[in-house]
N, C-alpha and C. Protein backbone atom coordinates (compact mmCIF):
# COMPACT_ATOMS: atom_id res chain seq x y z
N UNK A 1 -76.23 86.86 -141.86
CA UNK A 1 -75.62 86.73 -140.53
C UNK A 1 -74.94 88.07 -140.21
N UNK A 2 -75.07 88.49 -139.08
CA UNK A 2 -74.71 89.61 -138.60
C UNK A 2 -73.24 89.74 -137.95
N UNK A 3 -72.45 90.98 -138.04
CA UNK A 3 -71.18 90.44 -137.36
C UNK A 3 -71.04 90.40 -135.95
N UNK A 4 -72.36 90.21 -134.81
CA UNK A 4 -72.29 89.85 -133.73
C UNK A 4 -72.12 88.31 -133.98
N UNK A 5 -73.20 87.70 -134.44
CA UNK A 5 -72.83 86.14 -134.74
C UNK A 5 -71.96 85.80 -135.23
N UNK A 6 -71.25 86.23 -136.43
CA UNK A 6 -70.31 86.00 -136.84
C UNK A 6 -68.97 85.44 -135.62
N UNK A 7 -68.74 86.86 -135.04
CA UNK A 7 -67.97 86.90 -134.15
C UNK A 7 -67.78 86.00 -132.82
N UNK A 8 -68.85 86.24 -132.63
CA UNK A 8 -69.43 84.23 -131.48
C UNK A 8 -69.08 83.32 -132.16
N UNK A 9 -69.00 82.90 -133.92
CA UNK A 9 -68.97 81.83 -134.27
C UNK A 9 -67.67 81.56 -134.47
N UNK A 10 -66.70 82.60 -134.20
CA UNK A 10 -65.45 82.54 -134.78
C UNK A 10 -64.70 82.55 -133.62
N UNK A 11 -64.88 83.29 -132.24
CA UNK A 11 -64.96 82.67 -131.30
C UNK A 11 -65.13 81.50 -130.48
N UNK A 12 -65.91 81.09 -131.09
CA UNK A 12 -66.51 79.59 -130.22
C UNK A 12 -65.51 78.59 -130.96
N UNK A 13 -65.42 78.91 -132.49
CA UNK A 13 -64.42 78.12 -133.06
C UNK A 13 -62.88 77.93 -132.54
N UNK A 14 -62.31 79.02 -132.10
CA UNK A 14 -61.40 79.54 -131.65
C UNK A 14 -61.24 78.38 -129.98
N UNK A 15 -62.11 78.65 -129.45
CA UNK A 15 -61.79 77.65 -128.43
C UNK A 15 -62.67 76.75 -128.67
N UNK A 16 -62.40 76.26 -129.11
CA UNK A 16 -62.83 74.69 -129.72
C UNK A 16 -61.55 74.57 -129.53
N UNK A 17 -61.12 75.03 -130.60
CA UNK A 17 -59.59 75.03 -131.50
C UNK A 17 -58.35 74.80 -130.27
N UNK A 18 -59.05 75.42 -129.00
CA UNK A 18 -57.74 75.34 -127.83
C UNK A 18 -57.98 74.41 -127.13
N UNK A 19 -59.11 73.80 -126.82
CA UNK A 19 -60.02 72.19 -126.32
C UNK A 19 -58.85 71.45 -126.62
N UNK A 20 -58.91 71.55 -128.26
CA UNK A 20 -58.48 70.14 -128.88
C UNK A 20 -57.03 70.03 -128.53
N UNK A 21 -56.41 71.22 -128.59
CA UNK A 21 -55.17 71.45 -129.05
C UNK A 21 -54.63 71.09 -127.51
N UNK A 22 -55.42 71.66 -126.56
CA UNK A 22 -54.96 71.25 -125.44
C UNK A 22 -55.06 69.92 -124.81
N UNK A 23 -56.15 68.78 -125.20
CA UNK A 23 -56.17 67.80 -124.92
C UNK A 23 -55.05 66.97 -125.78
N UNK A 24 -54.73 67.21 -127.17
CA UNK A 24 -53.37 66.81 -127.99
C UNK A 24 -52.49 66.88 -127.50
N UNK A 25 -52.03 67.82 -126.82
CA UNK A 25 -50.76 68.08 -125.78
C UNK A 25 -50.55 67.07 -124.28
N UNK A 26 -52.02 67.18 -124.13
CA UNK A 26 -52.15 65.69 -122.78
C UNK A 26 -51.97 64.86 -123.13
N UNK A 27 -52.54 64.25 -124.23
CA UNK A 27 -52.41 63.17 -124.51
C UNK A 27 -51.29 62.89 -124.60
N UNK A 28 -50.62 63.74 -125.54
CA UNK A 28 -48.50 63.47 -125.97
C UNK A 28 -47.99 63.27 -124.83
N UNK A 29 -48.09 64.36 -123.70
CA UNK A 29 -47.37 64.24 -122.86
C UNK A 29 -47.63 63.02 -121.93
N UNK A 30 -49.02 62.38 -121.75
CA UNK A 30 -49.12 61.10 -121.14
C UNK A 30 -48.45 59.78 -122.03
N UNK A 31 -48.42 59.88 -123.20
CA UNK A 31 -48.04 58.66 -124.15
C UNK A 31 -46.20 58.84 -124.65
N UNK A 32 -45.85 60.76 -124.11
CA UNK A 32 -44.75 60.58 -123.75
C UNK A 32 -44.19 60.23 -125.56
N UNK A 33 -45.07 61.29 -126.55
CA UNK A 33 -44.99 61.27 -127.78
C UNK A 33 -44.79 62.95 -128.32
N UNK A 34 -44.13 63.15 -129.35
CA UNK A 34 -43.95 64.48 -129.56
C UNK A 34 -45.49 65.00 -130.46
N UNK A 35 -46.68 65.34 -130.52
CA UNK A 35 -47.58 65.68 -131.46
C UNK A 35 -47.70 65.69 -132.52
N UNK A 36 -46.28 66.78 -133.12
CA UNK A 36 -45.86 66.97 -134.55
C UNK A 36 -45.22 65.57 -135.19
N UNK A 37 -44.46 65.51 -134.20
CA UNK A 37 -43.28 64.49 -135.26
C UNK A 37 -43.16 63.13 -134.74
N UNK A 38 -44.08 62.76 -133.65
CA UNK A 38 -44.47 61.43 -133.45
C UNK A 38 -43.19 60.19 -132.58
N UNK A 39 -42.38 61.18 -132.61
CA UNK A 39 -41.19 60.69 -131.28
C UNK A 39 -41.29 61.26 -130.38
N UNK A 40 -40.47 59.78 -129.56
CA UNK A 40 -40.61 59.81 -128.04
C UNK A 40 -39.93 60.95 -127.89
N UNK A 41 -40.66 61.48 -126.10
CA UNK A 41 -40.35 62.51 -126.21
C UNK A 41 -40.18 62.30 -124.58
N UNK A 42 -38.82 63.21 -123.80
CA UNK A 42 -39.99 63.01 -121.81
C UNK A 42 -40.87 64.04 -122.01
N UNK A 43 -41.83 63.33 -120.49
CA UNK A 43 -43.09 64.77 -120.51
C UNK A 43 -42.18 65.75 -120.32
N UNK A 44 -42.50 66.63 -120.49
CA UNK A 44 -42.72 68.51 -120.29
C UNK A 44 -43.68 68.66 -119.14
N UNK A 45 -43.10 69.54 -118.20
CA UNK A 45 -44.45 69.93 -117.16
C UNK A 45 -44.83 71.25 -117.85
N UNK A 46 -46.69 71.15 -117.47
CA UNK A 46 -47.32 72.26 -118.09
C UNK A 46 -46.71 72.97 -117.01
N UNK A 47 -46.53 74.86 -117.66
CA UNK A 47 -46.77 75.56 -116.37
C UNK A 47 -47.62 77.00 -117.11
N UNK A 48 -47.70 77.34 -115.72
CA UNK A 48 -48.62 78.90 -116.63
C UNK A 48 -50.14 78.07 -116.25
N UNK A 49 -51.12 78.73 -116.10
CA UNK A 49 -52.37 78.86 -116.46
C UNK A 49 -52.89 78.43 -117.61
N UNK A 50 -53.84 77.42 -117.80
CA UNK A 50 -54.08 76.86 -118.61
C UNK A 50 -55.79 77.09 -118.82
N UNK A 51 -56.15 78.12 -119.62
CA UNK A 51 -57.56 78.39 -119.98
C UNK A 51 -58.50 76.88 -120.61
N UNK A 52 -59.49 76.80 -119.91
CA UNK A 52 -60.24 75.61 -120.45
C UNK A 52 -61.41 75.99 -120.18
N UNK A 53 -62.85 75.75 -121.31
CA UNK A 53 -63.75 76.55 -120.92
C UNK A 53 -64.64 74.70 -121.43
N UNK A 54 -65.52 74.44 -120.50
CA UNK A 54 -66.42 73.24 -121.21
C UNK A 54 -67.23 73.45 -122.15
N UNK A 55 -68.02 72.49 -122.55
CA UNK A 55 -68.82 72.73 -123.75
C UNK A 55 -69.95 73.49 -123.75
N UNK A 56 -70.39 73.23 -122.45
CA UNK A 56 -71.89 73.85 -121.71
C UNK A 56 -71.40 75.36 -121.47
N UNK A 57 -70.06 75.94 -120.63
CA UNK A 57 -69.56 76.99 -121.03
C UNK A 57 -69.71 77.76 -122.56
N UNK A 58 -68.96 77.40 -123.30
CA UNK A 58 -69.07 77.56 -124.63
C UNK A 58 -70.62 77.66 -124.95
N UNK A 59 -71.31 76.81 -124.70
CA UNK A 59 -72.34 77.28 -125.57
C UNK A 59 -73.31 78.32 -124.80
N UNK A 60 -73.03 78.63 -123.70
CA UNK A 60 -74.18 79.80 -122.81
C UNK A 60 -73.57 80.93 -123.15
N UNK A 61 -71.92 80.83 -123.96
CA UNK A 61 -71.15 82.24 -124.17
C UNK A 61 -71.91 82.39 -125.98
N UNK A 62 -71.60 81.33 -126.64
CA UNK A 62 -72.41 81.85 -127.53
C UNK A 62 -73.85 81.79 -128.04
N UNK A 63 -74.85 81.25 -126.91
CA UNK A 63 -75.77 81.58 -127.42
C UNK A 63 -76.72 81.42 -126.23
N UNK A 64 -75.89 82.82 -125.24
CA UNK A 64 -76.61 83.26 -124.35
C UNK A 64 -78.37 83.38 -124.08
N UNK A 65 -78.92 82.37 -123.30
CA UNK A 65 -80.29 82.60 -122.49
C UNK A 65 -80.57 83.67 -122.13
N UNK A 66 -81.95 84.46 -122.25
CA UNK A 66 -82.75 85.22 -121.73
C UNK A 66 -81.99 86.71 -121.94
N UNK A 67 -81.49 86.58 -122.93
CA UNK A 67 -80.95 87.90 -123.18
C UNK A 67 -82.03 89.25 -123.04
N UNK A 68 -82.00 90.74 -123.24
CA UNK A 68 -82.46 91.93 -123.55
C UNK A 68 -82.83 92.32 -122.58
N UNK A 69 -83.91 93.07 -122.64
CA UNK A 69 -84.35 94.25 -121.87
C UNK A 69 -85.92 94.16 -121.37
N UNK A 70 -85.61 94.96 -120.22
CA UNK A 70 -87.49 95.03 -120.35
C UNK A 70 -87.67 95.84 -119.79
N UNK A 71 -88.61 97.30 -120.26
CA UNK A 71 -89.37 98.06 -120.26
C UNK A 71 -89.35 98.43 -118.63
N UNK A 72 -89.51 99.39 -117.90
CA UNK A 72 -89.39 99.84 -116.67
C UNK A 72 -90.78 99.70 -116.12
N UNK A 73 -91.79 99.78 -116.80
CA UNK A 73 -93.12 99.25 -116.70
C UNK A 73 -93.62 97.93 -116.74
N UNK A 74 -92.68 96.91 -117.12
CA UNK A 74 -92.83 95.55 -117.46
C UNK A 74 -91.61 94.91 -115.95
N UNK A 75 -90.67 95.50 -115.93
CA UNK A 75 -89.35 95.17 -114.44
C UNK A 75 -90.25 94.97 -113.03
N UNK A 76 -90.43 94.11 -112.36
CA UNK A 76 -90.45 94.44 -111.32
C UNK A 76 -89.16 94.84 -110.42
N UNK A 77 -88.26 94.41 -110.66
CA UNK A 77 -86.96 94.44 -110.51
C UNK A 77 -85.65 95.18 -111.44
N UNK A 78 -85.09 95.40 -110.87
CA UNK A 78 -83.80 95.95 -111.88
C UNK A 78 -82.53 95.76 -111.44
N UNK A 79 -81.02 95.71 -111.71
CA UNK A 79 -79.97 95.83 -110.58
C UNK A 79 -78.89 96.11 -111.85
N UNK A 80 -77.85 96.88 -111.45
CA UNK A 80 -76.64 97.12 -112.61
C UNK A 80 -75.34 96.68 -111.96
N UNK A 81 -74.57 95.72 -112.55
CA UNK A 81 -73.27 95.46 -111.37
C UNK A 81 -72.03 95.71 -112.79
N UNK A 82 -71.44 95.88 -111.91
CA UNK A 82 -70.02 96.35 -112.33
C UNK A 82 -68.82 95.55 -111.32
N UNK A 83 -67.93 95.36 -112.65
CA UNK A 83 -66.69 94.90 -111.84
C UNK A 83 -65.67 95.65 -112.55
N UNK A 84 -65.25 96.90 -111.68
CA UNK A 84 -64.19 98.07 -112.72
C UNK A 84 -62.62 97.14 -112.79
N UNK A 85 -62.52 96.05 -112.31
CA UNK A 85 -60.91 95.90 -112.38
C UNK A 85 -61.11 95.09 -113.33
N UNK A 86 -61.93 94.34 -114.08
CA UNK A 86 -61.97 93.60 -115.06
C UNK A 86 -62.81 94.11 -116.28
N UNK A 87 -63.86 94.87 -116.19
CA UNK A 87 -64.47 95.84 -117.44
C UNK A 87 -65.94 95.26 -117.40
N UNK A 88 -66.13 94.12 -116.76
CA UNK A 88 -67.59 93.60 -117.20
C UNK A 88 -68.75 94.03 -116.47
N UNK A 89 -69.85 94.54 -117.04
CA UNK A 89 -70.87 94.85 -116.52
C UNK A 89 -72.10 94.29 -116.96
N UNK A 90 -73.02 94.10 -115.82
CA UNK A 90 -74.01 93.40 -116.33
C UNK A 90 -75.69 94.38 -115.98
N UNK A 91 -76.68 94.37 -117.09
CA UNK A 91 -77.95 94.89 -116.21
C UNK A 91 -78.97 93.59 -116.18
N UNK A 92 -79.46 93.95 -114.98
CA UNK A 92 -80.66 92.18 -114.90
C UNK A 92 -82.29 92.84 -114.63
N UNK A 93 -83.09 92.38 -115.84
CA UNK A 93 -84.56 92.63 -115.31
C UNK A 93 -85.40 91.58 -114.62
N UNK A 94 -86.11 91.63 -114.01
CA UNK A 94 -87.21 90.39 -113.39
C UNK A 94 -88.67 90.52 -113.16
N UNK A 95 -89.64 90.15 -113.76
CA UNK A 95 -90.63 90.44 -113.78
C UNK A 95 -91.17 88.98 -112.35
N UNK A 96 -91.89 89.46 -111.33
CA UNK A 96 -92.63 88.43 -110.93
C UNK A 96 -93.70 87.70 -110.63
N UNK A 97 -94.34 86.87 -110.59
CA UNK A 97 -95.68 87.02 -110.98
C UNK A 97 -96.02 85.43 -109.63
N UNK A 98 -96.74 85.78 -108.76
CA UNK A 98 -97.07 85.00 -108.10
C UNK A 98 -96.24 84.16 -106.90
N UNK A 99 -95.04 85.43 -106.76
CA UNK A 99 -94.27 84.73 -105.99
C UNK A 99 -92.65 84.37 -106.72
N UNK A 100 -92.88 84.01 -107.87
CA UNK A 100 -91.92 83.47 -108.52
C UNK A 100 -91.60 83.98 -110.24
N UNK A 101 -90.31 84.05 -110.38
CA UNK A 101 -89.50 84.49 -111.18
C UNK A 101 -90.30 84.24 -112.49
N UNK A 102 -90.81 84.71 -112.94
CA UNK A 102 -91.70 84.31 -114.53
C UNK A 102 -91.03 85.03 -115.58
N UNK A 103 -89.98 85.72 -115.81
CA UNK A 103 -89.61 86.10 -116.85
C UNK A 103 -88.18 86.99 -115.85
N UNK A 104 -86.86 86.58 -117.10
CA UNK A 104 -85.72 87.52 -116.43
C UNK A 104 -84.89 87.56 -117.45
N UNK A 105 -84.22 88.62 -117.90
CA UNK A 105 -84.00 89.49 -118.67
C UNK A 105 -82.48 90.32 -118.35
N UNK A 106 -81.29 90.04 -119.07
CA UNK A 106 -79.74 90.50 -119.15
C UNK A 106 -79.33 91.06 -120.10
N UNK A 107 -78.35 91.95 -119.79
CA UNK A 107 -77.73 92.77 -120.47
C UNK A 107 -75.89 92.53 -120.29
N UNK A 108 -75.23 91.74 -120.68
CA UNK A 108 -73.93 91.83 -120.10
C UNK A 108 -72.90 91.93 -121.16
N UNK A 109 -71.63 92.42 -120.61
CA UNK A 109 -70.75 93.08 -121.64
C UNK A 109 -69.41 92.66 -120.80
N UNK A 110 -68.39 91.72 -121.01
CA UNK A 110 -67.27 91.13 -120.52
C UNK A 110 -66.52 89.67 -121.44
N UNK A 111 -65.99 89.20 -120.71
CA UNK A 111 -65.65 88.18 -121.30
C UNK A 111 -66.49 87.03 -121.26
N UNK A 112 -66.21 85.75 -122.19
CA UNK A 112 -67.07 84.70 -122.54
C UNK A 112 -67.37 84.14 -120.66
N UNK A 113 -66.11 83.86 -119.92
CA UNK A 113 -66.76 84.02 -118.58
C UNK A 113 -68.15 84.77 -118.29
N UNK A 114 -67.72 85.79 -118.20
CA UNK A 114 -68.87 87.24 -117.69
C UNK A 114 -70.09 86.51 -118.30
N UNK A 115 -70.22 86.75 -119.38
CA UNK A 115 -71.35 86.36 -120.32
C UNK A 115 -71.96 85.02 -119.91
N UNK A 116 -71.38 84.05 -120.50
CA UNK A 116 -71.96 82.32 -119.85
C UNK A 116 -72.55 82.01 -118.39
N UNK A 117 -72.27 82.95 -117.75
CA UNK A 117 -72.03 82.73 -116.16
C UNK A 117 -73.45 83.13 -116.02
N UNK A 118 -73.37 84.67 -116.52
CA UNK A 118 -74.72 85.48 -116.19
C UNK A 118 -75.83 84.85 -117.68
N UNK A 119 -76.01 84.17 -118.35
CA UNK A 119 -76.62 83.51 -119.07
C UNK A 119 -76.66 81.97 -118.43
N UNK A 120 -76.15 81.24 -117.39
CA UNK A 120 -76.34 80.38 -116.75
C UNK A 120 -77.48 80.65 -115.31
N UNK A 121 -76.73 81.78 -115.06
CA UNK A 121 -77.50 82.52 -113.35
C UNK A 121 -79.29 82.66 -113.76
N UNK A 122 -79.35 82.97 -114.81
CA UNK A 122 -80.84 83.41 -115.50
C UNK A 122 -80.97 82.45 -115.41
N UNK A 123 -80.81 81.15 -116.23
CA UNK A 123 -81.45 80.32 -116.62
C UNK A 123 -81.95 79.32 -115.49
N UNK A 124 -81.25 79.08 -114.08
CA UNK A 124 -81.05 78.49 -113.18
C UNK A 124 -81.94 79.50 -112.18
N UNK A 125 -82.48 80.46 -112.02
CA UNK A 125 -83.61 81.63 -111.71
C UNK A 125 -84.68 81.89 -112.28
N UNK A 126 -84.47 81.30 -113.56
CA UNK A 126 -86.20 81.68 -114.03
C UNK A 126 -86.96 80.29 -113.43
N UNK A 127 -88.95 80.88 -113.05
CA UNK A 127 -89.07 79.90 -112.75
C UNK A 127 -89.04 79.28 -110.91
N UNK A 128 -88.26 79.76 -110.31
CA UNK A 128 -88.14 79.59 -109.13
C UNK A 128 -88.67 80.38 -108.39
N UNK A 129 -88.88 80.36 -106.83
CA UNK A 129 -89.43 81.02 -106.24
C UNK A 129 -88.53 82.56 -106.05
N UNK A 130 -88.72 83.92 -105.47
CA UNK A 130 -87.74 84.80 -105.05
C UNK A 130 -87.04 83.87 -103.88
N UNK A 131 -87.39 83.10 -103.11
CA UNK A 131 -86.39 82.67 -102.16
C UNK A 131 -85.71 81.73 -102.33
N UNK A 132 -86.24 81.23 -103.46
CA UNK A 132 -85.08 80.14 -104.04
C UNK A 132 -83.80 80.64 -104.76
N UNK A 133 -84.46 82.17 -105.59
CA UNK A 133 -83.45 82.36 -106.14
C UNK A 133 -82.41 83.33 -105.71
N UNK A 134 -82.82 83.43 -104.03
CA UNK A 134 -81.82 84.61 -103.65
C UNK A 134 -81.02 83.21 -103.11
N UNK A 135 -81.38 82.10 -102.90
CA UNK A 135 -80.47 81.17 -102.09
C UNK A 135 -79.51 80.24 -103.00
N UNK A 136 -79.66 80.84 -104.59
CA UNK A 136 -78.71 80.45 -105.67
C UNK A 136 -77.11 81.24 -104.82
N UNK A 137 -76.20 80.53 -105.60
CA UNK A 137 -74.76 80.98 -105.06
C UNK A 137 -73.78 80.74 -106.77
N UNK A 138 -72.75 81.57 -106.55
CA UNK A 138 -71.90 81.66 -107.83
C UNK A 138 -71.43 79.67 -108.03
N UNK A 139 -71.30 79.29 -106.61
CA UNK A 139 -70.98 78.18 -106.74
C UNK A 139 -72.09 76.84 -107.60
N UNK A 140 -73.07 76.93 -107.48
CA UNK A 140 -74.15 76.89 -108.22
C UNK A 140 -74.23 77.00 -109.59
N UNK A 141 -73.82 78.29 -110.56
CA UNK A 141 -73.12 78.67 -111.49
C UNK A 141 -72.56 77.94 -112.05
N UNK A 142 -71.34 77.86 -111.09
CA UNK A 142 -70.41 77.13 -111.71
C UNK A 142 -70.11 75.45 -111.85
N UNK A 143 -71.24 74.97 -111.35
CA UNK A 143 -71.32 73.73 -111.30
C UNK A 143 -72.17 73.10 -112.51
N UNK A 144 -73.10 74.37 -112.27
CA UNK A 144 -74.28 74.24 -113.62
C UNK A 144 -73.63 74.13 -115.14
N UNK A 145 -72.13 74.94 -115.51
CA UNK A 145 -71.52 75.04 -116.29
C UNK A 145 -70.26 74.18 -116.31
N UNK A 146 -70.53 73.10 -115.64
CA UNK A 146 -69.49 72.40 -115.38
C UNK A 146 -68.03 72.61 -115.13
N UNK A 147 -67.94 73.60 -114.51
CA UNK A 147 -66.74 74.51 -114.21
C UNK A 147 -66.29 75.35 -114.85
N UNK A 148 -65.47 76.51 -114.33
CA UNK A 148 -64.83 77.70 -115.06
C UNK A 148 -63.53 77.49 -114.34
N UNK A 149 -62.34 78.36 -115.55
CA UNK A 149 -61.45 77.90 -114.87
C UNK A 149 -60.90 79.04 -113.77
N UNK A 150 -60.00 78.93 -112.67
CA UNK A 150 -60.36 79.44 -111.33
C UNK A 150 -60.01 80.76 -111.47
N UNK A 151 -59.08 81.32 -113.04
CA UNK A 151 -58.78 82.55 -112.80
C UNK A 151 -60.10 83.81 -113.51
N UNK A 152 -60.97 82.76 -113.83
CA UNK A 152 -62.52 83.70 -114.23
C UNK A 152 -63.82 83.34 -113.27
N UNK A 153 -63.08 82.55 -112.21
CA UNK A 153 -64.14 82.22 -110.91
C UNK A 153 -64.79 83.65 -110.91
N UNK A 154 -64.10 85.16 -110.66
CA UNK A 154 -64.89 85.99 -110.09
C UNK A 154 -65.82 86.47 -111.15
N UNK A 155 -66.19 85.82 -112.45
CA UNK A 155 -66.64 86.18 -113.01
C UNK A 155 -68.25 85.63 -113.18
N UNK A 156 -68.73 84.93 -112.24
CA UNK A 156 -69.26 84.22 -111.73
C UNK A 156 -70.16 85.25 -110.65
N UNK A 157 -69.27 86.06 -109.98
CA UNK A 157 -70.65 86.54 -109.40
C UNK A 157 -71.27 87.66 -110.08
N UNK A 158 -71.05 88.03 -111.28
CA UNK A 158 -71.61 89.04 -112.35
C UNK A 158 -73.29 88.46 -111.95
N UNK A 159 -72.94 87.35 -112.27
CA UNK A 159 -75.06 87.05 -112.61
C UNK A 159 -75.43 87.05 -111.03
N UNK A 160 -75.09 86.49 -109.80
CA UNK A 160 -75.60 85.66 -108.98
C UNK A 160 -75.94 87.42 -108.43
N UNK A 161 -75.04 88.20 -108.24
CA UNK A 161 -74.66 89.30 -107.58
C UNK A 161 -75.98 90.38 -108.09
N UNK A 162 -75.94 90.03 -109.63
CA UNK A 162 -77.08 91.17 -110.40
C UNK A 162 -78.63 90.33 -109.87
N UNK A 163 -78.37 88.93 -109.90
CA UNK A 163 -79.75 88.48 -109.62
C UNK A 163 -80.39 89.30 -108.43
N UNK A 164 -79.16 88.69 -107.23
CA UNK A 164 -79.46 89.30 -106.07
C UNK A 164 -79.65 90.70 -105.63
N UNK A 165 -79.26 91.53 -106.52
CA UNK A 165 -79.85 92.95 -106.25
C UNK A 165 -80.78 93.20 -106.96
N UNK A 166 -81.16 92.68 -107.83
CA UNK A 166 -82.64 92.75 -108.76
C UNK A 166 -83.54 92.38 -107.70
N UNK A 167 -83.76 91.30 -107.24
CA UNK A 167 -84.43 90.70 -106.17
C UNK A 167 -84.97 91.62 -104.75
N UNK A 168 -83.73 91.96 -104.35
CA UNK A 168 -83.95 92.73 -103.36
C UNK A 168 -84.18 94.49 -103.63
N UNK A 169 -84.02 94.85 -105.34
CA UNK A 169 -84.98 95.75 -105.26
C UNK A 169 -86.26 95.26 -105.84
N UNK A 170 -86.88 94.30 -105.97
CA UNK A 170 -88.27 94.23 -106.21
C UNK A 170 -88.58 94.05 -104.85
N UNK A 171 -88.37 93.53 -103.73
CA UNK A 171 -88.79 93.26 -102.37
C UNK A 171 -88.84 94.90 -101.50
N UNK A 172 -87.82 95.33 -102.27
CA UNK A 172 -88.05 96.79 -102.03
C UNK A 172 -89.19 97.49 -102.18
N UNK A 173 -89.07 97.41 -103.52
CA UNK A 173 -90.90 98.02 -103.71
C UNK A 173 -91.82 97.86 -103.41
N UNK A 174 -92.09 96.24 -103.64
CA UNK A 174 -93.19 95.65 -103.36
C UNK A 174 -93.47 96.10 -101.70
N UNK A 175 -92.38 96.46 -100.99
CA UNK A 175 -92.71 96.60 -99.45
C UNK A 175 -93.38 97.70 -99.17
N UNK A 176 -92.49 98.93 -100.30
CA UNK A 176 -92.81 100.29 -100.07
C UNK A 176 -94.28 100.44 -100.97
N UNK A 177 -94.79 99.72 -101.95
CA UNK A 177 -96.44 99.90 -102.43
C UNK A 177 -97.05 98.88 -101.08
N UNK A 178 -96.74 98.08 -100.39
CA UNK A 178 -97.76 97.38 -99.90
C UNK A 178 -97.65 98.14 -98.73
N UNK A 179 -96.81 99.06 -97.99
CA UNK A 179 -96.97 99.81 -96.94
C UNK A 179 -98.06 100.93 -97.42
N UNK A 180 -98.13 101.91 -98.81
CA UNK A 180 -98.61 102.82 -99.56
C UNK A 180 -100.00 102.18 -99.52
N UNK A 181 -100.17 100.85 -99.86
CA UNK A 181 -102.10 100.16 -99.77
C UNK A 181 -102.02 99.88 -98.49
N UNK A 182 -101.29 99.65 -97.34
CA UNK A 182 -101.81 99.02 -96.32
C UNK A 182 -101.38 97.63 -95.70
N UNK A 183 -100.72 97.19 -96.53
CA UNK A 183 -100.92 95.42 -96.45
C UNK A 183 -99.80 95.43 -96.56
N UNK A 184 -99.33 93.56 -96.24
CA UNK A 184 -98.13 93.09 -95.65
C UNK A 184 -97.50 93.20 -96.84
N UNK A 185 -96.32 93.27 -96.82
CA UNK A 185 -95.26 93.30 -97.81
C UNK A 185 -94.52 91.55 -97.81
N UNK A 186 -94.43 91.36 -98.76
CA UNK A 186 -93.65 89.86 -99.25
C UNK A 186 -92.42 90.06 -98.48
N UNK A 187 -92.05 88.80 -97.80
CA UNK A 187 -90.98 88.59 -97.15
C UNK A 187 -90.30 87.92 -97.66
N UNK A 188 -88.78 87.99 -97.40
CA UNK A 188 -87.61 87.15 -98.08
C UNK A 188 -87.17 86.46 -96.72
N UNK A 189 -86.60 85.14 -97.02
CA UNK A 189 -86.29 84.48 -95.76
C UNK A 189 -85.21 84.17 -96.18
């Protein structure tokens, strides 16, 4: 095992570890019990931000869909997004074949947000038509992953954002070779 896996696994353990710990705390505070020492207790109001990532989250962070690369000769598509106030960047390839998404291909570097989101956006794009998948939305995403919590919402448009400029540079090309032969260029609606 390599210490990329490693590190996902110790990770993923890690919030597991805050799942539980945080549903232990609901529970006390609904039953109005102390956790540790098993006396009554009054609730406590939570305050602060409370990170909660679901299971389906968790598992697209560690064992991200459609990961790597593809060859500039193999891309019909390409797009690089960046979000400088948070550090995460993502690259997206797309090969298409008949209209529709047949192979797509990520590169992303952020938090388990960043990552899951844009390993959800792929997976919910491969397969579909280009106009289906420009009419995907972060909200989409995040439904697919059964929610994120609202202060890594923007992390969410890492994938939808890279899809969508991958997309619209393959529509690019494809316009500028089918003007170069003659013929109509594929339209996006």
């Amino acid at each position: 095992m390599n210490w990329k896996d490693r590190l996902a696994g110790r990770v993923e353990e890690l919030l597991r570890q805050r799942i539980r710990a945080r549903q232990a705390r609901q529970a006390a505070a609904t039953a109005g019990t102390d956790p540790m020492s098993g006396q009554m207790q009054p609730p406590r109001p939570m305050s602060g931000p409370v990170l909660y990532y679901t299971e389906t989250l968790i598992d697209h962070f560690a064992n991200p869909r459609h990961v790597g690369e593809m060859a500039p000769d193999e891309a019909d598509g390409y797009a690089v997004i960046g979000d400088p106030s948070c550090g995460d960047q993502m690259k997206l390839w797309i090969r298409v074949q008949d209209g529709r998404i047949a192979d797509i291909r990520f590169r992303s570097f952020g938090c388990p947000g960043a990552i899951a989101t844009s390993s959800m956006a792929t997976e919910l794009a491969c397969g579909k038509t280009v106009e289906e998948a420009l009419a995907l939305t972060d909200d989409d995403v995040i439904a697919a992953l059964g929610g994120i919590p609202e202060n890594k919402r923007h992390c969410s448009l890492l994938g939808i954002n890279a899809l969508h400029a991958a997309i619209r540079d393959y529509l690019a090309k494809a316009a500028a070779n089918a003007l170069a032969a003659g013929e109509r260029a594929p339209e996006s609606r």
